[in-house]
PDB file of N, CA and C in Angstrom:
ATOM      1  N   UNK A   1      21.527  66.449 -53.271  1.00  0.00           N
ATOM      2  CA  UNK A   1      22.175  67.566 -52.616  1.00  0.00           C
ATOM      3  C   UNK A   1      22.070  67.343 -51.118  1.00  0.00           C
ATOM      4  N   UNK A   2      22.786  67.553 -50.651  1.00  0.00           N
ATOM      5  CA  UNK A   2      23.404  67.690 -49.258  1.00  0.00           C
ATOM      6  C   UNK A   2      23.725  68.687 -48.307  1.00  0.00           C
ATOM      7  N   UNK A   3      22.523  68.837 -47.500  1.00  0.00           N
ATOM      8  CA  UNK A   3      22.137  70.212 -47.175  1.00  0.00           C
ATOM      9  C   UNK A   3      22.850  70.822 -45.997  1.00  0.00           C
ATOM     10  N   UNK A   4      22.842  69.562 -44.744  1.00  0.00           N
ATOM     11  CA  UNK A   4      23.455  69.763 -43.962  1.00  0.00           C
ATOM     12  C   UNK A   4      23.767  68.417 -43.332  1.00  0.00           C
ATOM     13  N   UNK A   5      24.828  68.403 -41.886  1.00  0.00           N
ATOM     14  CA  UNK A   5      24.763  67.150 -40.989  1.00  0.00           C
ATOM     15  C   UNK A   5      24.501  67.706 -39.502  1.00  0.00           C
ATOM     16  N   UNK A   6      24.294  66.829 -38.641  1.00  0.00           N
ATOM     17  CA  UNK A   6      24.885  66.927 -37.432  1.00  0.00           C
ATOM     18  C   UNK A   6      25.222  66.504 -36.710  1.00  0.00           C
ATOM     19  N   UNK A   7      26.521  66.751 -36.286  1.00  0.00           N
ATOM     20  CA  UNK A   7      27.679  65.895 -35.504  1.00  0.00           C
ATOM     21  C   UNK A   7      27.531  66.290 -33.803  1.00  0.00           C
ATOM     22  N   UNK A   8      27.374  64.933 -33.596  1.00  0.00           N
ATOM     23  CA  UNK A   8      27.184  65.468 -32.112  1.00  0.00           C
ATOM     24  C   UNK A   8      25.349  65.909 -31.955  1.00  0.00           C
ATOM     25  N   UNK A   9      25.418  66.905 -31.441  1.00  0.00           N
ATOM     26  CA  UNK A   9      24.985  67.889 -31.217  1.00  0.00           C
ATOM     27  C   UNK A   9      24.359  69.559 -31.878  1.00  0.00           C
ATOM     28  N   UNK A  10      25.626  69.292 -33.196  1.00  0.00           N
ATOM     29  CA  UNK A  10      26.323  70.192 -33.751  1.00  0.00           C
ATOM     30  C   UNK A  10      25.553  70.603 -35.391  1.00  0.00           C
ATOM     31  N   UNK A  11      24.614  71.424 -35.495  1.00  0.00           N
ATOM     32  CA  UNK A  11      24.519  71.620 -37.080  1.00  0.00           C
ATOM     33  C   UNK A  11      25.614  71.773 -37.962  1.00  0.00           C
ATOM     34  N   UNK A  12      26.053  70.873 -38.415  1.00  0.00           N
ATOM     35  CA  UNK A  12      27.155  71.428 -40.008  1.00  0.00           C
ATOM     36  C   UNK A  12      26.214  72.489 -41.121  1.00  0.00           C
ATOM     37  N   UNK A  13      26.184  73.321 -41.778  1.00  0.00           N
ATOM     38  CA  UNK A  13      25.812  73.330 -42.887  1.00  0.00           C
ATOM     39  C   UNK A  13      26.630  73.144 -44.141  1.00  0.00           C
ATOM     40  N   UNK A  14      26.407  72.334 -45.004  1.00  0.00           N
ATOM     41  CA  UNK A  14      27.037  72.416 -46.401  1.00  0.00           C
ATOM     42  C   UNK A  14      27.215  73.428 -47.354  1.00  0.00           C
ATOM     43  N   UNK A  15      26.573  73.948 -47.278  1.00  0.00           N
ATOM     44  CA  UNK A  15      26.355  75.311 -48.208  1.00  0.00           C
ATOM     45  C   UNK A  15      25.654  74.853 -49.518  1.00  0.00           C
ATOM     46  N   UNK A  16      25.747  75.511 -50.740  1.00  0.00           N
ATOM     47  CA  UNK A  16      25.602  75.381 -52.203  1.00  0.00           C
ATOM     48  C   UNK A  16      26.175  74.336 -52.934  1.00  0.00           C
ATOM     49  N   UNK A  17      27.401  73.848 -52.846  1.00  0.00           N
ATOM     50  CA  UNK A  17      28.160  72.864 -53.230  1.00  0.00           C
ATOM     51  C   UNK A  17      28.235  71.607 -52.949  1.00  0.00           C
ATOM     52  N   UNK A  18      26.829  70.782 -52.302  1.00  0.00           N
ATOM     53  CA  UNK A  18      27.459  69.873 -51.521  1.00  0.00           C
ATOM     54  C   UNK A  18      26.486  68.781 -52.627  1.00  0.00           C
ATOM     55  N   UNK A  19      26.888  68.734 -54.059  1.00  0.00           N
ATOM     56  CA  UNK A  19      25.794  68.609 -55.085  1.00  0.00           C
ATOM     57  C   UNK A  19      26.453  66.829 -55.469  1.00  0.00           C
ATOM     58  N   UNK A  20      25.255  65.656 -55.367  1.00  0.00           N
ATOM     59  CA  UNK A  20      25.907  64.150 -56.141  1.00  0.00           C
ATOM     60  C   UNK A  20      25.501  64.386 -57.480  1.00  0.00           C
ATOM     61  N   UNK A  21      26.271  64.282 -58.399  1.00  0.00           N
ATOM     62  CA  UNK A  21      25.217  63.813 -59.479  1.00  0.00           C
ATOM     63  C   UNK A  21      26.648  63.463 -60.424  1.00  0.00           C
ATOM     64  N   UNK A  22      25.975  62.464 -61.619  1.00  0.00           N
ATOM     65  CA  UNK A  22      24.590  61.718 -61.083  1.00  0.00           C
ATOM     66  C   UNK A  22      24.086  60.374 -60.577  1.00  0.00           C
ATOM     67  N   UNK A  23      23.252  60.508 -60.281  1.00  0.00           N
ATOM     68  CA  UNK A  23      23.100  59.050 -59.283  1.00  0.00           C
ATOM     69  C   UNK A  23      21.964  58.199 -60.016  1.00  0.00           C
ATOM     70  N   UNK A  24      22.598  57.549 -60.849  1.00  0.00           N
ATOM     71  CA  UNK A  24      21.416  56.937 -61.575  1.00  0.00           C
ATOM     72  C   UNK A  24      21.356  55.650 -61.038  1.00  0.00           C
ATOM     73  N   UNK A  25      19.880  55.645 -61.715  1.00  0.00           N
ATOM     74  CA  UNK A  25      18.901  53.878 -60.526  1.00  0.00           C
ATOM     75  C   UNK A  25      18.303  53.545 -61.344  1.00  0.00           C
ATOM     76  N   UNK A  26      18.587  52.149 -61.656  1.00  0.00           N
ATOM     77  CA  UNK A  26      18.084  51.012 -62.328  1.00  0.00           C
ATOM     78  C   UNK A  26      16.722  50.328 -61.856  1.00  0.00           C
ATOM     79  N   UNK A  27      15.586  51.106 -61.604  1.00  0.00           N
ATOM     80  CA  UNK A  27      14.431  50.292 -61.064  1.00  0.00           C
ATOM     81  C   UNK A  27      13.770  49.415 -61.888  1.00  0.00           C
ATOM     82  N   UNK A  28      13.767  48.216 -61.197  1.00  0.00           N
ATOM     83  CA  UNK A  28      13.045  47.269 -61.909  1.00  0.00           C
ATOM     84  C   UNK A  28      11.961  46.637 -60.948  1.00  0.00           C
ATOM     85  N   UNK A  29      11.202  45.977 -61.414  1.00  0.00           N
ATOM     86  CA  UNK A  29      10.423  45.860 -59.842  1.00  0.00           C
ATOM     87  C   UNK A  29       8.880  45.058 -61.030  1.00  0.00           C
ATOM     88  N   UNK A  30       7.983  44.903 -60.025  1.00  0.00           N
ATOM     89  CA  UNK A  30       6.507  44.187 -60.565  1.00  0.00           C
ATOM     90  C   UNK A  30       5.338  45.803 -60.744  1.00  0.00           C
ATOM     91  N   UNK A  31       4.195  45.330 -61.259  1.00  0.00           N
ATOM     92  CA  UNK A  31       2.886  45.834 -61.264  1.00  0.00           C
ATOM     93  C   UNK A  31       1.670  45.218 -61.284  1.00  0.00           C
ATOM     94  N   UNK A  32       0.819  45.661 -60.094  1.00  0.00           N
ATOM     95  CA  UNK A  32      -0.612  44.928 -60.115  1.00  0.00           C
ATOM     96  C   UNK A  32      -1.654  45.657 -59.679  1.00  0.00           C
ATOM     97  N   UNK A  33      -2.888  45.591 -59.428  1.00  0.00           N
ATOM     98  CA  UNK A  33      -3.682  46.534 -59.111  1.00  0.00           C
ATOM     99  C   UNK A  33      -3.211  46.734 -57.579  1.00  0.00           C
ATOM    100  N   UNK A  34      -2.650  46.909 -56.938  1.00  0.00           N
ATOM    101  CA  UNK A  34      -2.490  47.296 -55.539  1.00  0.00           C
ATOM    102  C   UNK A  34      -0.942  48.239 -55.717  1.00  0.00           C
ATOM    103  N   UNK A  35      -0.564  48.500 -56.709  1.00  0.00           N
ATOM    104  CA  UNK A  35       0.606  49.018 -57.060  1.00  0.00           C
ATOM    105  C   UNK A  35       1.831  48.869 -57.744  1.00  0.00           C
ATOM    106  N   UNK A  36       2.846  49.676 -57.642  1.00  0.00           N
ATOM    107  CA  UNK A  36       4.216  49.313 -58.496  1.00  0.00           C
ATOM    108  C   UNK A  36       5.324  49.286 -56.835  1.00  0.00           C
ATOM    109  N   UNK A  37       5.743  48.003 -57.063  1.00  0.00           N
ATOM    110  CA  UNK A  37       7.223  48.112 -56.565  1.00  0.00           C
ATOM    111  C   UNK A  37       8.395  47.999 -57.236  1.00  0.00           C
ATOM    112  N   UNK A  38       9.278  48.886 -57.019  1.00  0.00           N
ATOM    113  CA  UNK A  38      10.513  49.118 -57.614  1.00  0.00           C
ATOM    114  C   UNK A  38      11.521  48.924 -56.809  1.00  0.00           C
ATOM    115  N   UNK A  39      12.494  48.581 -56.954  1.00  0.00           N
ATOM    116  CA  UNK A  39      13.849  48.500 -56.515  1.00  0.00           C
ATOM    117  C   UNK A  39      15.298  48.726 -57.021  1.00  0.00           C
ATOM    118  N   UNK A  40      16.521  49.090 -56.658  1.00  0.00           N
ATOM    119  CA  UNK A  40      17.059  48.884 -57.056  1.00  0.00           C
ATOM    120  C   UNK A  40      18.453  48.714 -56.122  1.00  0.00           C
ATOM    121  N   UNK A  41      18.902  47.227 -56.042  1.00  0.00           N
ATOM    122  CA  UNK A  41      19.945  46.870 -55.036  1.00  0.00           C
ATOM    123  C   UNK A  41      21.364  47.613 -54.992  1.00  0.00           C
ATOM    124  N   UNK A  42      21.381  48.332 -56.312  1.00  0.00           N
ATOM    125  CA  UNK A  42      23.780  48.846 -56.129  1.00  0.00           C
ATOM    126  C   UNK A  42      23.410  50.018 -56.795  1.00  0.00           C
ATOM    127  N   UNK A  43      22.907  50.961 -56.309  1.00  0.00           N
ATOM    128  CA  UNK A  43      23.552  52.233 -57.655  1.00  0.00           C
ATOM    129  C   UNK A  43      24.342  52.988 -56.262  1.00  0.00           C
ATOM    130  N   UNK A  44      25.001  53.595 -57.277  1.00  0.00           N
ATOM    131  CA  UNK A  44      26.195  54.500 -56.899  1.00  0.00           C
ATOM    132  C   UNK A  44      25.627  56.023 -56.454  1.00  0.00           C
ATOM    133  N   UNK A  45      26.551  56.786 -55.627  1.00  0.00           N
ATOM    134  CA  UNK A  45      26.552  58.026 -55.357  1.00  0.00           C
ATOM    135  C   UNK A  45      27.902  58.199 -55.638  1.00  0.00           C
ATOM    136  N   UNK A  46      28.051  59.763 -56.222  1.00  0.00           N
ATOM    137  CA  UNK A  46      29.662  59.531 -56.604  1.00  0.00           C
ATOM    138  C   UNK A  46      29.978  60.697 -55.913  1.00  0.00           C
ATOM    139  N   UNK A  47      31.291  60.678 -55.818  1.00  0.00           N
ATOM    140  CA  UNK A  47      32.202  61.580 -54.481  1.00  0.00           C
ATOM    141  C   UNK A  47      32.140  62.622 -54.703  1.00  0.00           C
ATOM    142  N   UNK A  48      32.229  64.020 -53.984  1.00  0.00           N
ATOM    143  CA  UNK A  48      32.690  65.291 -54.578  1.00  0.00           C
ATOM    144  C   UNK A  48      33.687  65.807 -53.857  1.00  0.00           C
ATOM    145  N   UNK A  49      33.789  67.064 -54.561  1.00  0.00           N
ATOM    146  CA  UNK A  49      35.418  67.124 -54.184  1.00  0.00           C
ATOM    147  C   UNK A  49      35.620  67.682 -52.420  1.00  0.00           C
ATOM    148  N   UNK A  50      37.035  67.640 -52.085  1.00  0.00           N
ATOM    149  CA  UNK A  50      37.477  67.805 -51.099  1.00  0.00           C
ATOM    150  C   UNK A  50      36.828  69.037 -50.429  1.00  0.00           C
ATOM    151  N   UNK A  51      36.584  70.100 -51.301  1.00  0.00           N
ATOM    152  CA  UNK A  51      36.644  71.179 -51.128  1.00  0.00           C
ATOM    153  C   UNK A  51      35.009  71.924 -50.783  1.00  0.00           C
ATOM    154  N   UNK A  52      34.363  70.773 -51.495  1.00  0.00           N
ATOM    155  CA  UNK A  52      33.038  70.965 -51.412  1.00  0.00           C
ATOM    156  C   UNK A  52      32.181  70.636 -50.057  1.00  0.00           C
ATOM    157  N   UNK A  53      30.985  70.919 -49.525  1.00  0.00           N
ATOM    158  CA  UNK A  53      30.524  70.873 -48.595  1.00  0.00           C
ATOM    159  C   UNK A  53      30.952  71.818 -47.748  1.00  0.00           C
ATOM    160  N   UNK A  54      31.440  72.874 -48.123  1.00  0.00           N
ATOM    161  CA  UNK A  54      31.555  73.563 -47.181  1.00  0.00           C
ATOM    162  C   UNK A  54      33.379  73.097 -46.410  1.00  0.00           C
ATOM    163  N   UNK A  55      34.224  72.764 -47.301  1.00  0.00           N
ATOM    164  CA  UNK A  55      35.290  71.685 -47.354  1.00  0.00           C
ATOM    165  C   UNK A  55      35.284  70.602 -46.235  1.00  0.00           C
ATOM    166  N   UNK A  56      33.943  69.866 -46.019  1.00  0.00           N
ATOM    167  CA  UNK A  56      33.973  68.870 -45.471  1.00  0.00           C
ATOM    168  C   UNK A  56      34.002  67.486 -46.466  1.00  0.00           C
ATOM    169  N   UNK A  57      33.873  68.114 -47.611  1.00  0.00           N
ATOM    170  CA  UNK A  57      33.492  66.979 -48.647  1.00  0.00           C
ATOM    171  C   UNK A  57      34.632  65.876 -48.448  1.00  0.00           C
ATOM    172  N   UNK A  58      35.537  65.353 -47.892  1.00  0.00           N
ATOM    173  CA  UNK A  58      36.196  64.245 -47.488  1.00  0.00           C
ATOM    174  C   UNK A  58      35.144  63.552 -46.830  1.00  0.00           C
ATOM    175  N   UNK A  59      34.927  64.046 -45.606  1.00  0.00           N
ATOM    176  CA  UNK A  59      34.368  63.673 -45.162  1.00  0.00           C
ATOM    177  C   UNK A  59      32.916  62.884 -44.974  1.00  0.00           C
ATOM    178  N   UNK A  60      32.115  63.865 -46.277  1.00  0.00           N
ATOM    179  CA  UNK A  60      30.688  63.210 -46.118  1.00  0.00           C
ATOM    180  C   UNK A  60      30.832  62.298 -47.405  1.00  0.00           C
ATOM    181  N   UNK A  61      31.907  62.140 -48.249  1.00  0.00           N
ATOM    182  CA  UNK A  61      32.310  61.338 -49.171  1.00  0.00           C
ATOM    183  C   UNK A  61      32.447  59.677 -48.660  1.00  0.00           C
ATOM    184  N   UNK A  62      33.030  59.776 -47.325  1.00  0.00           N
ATOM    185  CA  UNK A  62      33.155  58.328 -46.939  1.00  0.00           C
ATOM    186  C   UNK A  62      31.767  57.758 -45.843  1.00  0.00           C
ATOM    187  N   UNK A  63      30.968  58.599 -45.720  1.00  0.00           N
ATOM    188  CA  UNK A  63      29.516  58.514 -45.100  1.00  0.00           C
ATOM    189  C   UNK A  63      28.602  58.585 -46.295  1.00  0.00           C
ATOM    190  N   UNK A  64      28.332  58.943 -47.161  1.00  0.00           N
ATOM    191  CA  UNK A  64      27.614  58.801 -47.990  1.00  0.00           C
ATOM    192  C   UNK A  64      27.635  58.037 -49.439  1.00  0.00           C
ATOM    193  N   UNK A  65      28.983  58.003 -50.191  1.00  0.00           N
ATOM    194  CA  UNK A  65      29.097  57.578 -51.603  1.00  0.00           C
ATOM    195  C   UNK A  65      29.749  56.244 -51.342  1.00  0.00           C
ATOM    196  N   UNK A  66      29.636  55.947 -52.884  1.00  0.00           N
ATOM    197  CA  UNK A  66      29.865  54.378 -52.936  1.00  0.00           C
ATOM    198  C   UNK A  66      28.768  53.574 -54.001  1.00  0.00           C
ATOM    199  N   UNK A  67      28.896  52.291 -54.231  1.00  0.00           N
ATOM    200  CA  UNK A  67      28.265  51.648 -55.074  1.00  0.00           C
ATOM    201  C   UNK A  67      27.196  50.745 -54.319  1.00  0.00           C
ATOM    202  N   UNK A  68      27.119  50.952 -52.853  1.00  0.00           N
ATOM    203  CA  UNK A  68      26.600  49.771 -52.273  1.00  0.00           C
ATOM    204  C   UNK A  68      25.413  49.977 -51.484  1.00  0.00           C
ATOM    205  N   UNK A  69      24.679  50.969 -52.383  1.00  0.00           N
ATOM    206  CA  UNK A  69      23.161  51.719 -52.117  1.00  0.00           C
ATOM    207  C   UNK A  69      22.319  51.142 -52.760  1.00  0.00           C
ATOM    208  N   UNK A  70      20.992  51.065 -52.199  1.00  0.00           N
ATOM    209  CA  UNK A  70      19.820  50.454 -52.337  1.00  0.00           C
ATOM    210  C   UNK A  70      18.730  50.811 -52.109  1.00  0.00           C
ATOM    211  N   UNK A  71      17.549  51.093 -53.029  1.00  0.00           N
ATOM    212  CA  UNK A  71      16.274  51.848 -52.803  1.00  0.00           C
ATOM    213  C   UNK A  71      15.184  50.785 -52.922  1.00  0.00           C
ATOM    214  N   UNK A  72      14.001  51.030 -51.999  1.00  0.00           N
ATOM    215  CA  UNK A  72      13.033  49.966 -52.689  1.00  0.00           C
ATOM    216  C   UNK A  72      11.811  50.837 -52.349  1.00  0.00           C
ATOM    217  N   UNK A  73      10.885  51.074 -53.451  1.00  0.00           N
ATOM    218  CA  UNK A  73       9.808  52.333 -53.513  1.00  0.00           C
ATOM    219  C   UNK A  73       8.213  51.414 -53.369  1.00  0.00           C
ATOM    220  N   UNK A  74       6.704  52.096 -53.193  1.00  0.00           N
ATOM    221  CA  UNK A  74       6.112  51.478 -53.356  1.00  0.00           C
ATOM    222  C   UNK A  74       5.597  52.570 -54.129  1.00  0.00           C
ATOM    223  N   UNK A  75       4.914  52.665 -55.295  1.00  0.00           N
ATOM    224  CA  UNK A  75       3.885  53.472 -56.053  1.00  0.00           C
ATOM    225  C   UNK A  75       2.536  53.075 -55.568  1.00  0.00           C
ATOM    226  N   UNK A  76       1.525  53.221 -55.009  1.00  0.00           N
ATOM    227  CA  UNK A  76      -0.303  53.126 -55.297  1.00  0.00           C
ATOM    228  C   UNK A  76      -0.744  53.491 -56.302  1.00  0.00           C
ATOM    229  N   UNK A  77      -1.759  52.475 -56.904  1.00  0.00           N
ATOM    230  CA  UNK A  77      -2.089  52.837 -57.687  1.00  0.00           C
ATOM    231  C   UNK A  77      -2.732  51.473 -58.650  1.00  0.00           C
ATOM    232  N   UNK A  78      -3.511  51.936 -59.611  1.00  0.00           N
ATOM    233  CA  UNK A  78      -3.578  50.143 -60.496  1.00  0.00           C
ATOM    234  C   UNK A  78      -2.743  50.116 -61.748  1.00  0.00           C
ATOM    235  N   UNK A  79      -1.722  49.264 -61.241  1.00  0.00           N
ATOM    236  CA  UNK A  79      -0.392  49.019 -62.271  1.00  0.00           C
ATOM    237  C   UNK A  79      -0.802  47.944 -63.114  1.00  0.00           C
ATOM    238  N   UNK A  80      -1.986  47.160 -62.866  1.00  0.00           N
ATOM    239  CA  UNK A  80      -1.799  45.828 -63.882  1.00  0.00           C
ATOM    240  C   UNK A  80      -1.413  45.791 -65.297  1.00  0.00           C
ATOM    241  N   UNK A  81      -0.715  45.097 -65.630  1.00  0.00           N
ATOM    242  CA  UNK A  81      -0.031  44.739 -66.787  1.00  0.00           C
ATOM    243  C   UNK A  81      -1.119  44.294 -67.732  1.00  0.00           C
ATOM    244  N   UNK A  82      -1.134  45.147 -69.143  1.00  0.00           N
ATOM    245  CA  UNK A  82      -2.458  44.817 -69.814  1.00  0.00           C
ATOM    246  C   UNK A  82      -2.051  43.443 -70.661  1.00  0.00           C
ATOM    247  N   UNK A  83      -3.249  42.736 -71.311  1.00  0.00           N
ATOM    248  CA  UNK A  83      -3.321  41.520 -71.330  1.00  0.00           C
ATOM    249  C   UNK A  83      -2.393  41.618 -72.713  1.00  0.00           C
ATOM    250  N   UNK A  84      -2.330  40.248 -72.833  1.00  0.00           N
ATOM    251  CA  UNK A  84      -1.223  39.587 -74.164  1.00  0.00           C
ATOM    252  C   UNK A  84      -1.749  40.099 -75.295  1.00  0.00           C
ATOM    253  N   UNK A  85      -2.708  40.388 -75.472  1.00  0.00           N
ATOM    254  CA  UNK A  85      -3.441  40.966 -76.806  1.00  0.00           C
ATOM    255  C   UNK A  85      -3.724  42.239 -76.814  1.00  0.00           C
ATOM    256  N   UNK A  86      -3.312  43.390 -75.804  1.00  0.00           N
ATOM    257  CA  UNK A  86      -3.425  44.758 -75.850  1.00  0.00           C
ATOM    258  C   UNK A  86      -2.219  45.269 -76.821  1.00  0.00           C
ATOM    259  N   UNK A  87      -2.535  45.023 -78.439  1.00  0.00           N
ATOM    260  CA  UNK A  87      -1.566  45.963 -79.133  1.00  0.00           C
ATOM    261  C   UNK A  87      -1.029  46.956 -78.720  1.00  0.00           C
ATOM    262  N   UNK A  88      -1.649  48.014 -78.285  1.00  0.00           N
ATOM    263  CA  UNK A  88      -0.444  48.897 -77.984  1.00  0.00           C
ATOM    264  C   UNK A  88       0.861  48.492 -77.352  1.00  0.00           C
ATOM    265  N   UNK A  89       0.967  47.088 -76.742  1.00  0.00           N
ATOM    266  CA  UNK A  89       2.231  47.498 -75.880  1.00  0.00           C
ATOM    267  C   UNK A  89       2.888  46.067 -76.517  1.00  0.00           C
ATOM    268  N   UNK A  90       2.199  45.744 -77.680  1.00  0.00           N
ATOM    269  CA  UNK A  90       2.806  44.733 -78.704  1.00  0.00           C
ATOM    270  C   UNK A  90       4.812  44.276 -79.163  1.00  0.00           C
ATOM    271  N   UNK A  91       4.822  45.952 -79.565  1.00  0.00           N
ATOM    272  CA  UNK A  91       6.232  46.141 -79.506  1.00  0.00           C
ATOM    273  C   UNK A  91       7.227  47.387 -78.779  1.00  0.00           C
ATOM    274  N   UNK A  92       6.232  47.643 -77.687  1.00  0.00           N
ATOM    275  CA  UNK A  92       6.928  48.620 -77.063  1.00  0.00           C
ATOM    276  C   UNK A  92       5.402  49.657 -77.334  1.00  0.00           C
ATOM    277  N   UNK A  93       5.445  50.817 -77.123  1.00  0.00           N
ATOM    278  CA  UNK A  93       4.642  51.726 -77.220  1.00  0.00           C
ATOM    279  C   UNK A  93       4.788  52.042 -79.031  1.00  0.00           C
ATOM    280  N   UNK A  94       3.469  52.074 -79.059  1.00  0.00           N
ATOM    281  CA  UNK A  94       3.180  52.484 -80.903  1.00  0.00           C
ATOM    282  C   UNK A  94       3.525  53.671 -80.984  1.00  0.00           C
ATOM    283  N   UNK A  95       4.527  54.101 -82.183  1.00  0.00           N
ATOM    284  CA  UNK A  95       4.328  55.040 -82.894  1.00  0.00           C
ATOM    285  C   UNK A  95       3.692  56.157 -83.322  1.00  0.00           C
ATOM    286  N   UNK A  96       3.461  57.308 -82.024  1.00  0.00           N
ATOM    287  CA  UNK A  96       2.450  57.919 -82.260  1.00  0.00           C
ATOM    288  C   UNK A  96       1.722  58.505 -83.840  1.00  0.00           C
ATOM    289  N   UNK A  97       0.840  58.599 -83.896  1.00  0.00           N
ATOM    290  CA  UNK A  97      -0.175  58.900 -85.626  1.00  0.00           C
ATOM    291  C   UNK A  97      -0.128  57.801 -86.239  1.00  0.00           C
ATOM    292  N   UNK A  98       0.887  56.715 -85.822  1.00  0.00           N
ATOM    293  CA  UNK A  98       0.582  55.204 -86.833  1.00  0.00           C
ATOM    294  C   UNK A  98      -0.069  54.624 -86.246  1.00  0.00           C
ATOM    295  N   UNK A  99      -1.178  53.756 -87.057  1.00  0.00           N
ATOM    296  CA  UNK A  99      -1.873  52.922 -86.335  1.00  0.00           C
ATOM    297  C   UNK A  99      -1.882  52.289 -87.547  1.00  0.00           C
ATOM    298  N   UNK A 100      -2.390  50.637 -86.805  1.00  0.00           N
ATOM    299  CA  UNK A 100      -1.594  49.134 -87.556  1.00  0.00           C
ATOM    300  C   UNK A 100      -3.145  48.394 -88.040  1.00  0.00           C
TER     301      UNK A 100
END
């Protein structure tokens, strides 16, 4: 959501309507004891309408959306990847109440 801009000098406000969704992100990234990094190089923001933003939405449509966005996060924390022989994560996360 898109709260406000300012041009110039100038507060815009957007109002209620100035809503992306959805903007989904493909993070993929490593884990080790010093943390998780994630990334993700192209996800999209998608346009809204003309009318929206307070009817600036033309406008913050060609400043903001598009496919050619990129996030890269750091998590803290100890991410290490448990060893080759930690069943649980054998075939994905077990089956909760089954055990093998």
């Amino acid at each position: 959501k898109a709260i406000s801009a300012v041009v110039g000098f100038i507060p815009i406000s957007f109002g209620e309507t100035c809503i992306f969704q959805p903007i989904d992100v493909d993070l993929a990234g490593t884990g080790s004891a010093s943390g998780l990094d994630l990334s993700d190089n192209g996800f999209a923001i998608p346009t809204v309408a003309p009318t929206d933003c307070n009817n600036y939405g033309s406008q913050v449509n060609s400043g903001l959306t598009g496919s050619n966005n990129s996030l890269q996060m750091h998590m803290a924390g100890n991410f290490t990847p448990p060893p080759n022989n930690d069943t649980i994560f054998k075939n994905g996360f077990d089956t909760p109440g089954v055990i093998e």
